[in-house]
Protein backbone atom coordinates (compact mmCIF):
# COMPACT_ATOMS: atom_id res chain seq x y z
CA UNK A 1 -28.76 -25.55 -13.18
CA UNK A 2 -29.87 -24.82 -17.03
CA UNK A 3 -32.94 -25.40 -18.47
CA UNK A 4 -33.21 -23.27 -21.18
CA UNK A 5 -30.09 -23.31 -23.57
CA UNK A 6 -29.74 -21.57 -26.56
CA UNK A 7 -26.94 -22.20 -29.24
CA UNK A 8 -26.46 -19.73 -32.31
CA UNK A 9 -24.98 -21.15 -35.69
CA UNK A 10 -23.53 -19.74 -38.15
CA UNK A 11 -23.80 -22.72 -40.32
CA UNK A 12 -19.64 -23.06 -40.50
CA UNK A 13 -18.16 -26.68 -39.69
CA UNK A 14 -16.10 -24.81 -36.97
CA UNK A 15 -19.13 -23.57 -34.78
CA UNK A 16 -20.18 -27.46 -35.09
CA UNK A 17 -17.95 -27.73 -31.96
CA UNK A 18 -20.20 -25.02 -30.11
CA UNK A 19 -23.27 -27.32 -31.16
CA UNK A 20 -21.65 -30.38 -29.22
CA UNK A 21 -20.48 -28.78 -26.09
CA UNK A 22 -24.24 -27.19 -25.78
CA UNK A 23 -25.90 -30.42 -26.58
CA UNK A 24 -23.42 -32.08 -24.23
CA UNK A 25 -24.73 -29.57 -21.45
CA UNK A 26 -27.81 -29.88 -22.47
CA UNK A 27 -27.83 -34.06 -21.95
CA UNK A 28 -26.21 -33.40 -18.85
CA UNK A 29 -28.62 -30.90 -17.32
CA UNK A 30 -31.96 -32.22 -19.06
CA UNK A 31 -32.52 -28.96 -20.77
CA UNK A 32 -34.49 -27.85 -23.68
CA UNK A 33 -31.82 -26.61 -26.33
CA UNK A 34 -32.83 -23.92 -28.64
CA UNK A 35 -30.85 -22.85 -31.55
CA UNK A 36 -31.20 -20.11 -34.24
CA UNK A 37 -29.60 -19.19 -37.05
CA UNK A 38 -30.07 -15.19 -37.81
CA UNK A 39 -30.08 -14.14 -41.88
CA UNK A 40 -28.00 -10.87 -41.86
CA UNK A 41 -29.91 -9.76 -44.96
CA UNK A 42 -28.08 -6.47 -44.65
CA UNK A 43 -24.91 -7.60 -45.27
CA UNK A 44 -25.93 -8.14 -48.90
CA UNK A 45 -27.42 -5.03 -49.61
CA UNK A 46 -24.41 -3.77 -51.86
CA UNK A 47 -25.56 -6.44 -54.75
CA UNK A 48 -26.43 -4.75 -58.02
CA UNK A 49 -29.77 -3.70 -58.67
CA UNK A 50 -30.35 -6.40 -61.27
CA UNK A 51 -30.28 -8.97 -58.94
CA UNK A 52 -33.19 -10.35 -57.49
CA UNK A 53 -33.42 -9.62 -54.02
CA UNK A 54 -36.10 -12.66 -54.12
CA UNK A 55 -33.46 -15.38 -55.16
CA UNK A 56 -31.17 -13.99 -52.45
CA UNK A 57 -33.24 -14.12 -49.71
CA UNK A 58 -34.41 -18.07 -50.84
CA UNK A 59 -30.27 -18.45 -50.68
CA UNK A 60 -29.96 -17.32 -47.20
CA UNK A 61 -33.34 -19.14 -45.72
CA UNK A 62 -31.94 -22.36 -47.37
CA UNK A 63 -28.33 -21.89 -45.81
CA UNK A 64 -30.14 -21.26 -42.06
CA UNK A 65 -32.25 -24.36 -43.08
CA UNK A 66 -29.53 -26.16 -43.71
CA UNK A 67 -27.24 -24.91 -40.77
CA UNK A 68 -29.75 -25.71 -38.37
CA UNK A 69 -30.94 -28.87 -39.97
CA UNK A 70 -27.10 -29.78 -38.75
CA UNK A 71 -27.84 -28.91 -35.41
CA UNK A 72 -30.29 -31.11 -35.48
CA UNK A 73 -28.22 -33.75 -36.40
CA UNK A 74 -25.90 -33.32 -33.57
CA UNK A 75 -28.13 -33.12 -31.21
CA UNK A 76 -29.30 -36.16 -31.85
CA UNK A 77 -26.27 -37.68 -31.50
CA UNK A 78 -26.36 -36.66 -27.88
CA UNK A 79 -29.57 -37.65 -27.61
CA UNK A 80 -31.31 -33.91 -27.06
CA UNK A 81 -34.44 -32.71 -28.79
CA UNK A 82 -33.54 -28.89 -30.30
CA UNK A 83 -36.25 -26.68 -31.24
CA UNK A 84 -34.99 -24.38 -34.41
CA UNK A 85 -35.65 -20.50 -35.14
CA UNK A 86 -34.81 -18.91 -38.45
CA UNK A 87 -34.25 -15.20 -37.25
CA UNK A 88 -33.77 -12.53 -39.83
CA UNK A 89 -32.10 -8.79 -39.09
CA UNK A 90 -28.78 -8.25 -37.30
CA UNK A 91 -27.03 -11.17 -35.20
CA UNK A 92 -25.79 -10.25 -32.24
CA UNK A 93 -29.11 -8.06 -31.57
CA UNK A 94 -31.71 -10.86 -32.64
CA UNK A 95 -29.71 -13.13 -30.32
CA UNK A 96 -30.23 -10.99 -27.74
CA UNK A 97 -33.26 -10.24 -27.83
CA UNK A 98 -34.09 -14.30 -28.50
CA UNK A 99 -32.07 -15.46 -25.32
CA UNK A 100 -33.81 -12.80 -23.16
CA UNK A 101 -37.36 -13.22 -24.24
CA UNK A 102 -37.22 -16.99 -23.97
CA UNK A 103 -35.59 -16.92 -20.81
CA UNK A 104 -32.82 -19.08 -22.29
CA UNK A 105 -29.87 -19.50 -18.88
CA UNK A 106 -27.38 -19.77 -21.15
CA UNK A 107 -25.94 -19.02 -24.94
CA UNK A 108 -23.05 -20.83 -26.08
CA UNK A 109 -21.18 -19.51 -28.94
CA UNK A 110 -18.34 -20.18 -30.93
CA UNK A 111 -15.18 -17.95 -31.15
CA UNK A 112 -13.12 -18.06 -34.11
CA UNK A 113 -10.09 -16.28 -31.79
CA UNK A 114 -9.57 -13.47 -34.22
CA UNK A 115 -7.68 -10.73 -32.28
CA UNK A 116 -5.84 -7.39 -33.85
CA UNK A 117 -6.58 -5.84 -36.78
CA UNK A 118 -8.68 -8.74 -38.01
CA UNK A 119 -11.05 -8.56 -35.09
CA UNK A 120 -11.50 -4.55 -35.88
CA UNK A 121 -12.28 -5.37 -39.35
CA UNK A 122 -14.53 -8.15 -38.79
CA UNK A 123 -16.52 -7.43 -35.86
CA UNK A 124 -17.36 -10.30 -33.96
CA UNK A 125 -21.52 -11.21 -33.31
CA UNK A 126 -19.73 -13.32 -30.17
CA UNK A 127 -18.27 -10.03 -28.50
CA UNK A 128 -21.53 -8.47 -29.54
CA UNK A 129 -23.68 -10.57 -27.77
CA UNK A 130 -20.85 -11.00 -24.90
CA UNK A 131 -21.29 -7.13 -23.97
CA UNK A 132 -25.01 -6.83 -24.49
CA UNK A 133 -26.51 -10.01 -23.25
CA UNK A 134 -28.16 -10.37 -19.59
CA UNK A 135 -27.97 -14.20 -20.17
CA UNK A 136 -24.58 -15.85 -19.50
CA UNK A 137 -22.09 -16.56 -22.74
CA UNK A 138 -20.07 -19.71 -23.18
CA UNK A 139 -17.68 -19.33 -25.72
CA UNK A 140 -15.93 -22.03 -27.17
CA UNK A 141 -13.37 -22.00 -29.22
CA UNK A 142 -13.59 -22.95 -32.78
CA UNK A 143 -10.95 -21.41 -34.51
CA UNK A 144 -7.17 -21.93 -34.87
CA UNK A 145 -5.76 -22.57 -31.32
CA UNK A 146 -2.68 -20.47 -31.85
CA UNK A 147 -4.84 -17.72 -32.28
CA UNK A 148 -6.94 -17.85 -29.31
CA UNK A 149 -7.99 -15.56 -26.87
CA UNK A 150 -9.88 -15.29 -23.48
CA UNK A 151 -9.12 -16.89 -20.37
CA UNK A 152 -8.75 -20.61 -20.98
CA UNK A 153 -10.54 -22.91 -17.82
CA UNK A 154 -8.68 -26.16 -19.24
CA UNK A 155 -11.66 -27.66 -20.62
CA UNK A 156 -10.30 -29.23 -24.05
CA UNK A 157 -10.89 -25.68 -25.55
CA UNK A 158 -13.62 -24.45 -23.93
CA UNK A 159 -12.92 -20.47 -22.84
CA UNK A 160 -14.52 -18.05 -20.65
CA UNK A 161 -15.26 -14.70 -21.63
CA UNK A 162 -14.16 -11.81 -19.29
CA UNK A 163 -14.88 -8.42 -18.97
């Protein structure tokens, strides 16, 4: 049924459980899983002048390194290889455009539940890539389970997004 998936990290312990369930799938439907890690090097364009744009941008490469280095690592666990892409710009658009140019059949995300005011403020690269995305989401959910959201299918956590 899948033989393309992709999984986005944002390097957080919590999205860790989105890593397992799509290396899980992956194992179970001998697919190639893909992940990427996107630096949003706009968020960190309000630093002072004096800093060095240079040492900030190392910061951010090594954090993607490292988050997907732990993909790696869990994937392994599960026994799937997981080819790694350090994306730069804005998330939810470079996943996008990732998951539909490497005809990925499914992304599988984490959703920290966030709903209210807090989901206003934050945004959420999840519901981004939820509307946008021609590829089927899976979102899982990572964060507190009093807070969630979505339709839950009674998979240990697992929900599915609906429009």
């Amino acid at each position: 049924m899948y033989d393309r998936i992709l999984v986005p990290t944002d390097g957080s312990p919590e999205t860790e459980r989105a890593v397992a369930h799509a290396a899980d799938l992956a194992a179970t439907h001998g697919a190639d899983l893909r992940a990427v890690y996107v630096v949003n090097s706009a968020s960190f364009a309000g630093l002072p002048m004096e800093t060095s744009w240079e040492n900030v941008d190392d910061v951010l490469r090594e954090e993607g390194e490292s988050a997907l280095s732990r993909v790696e690592s869990v994937a392994a666990d599960h026994g799937v290889a997981v080819t790694t892409h350090l994306l730069e710009g804005s998330p939810s658009k470079r996943i996008v455009e990732f998951a539909e140019s490497e005809d990925c059949d499914l992304v599988v995300m984490g959703t920290h539940g966030r709903g209210g005011i807090d989901r206003l403020l934050l945004g959420s690269v999840t519901e981004g890539v939820v509307r946008a995305c021609s590829v089927p989401v899976l979102t899982v959910q990572v964060g507190d389970e009093n807070d969630a959201e979505g339709v839950d299918d009674g998979s240990d956590g697992e929900q599915v997004a609906v429009e």
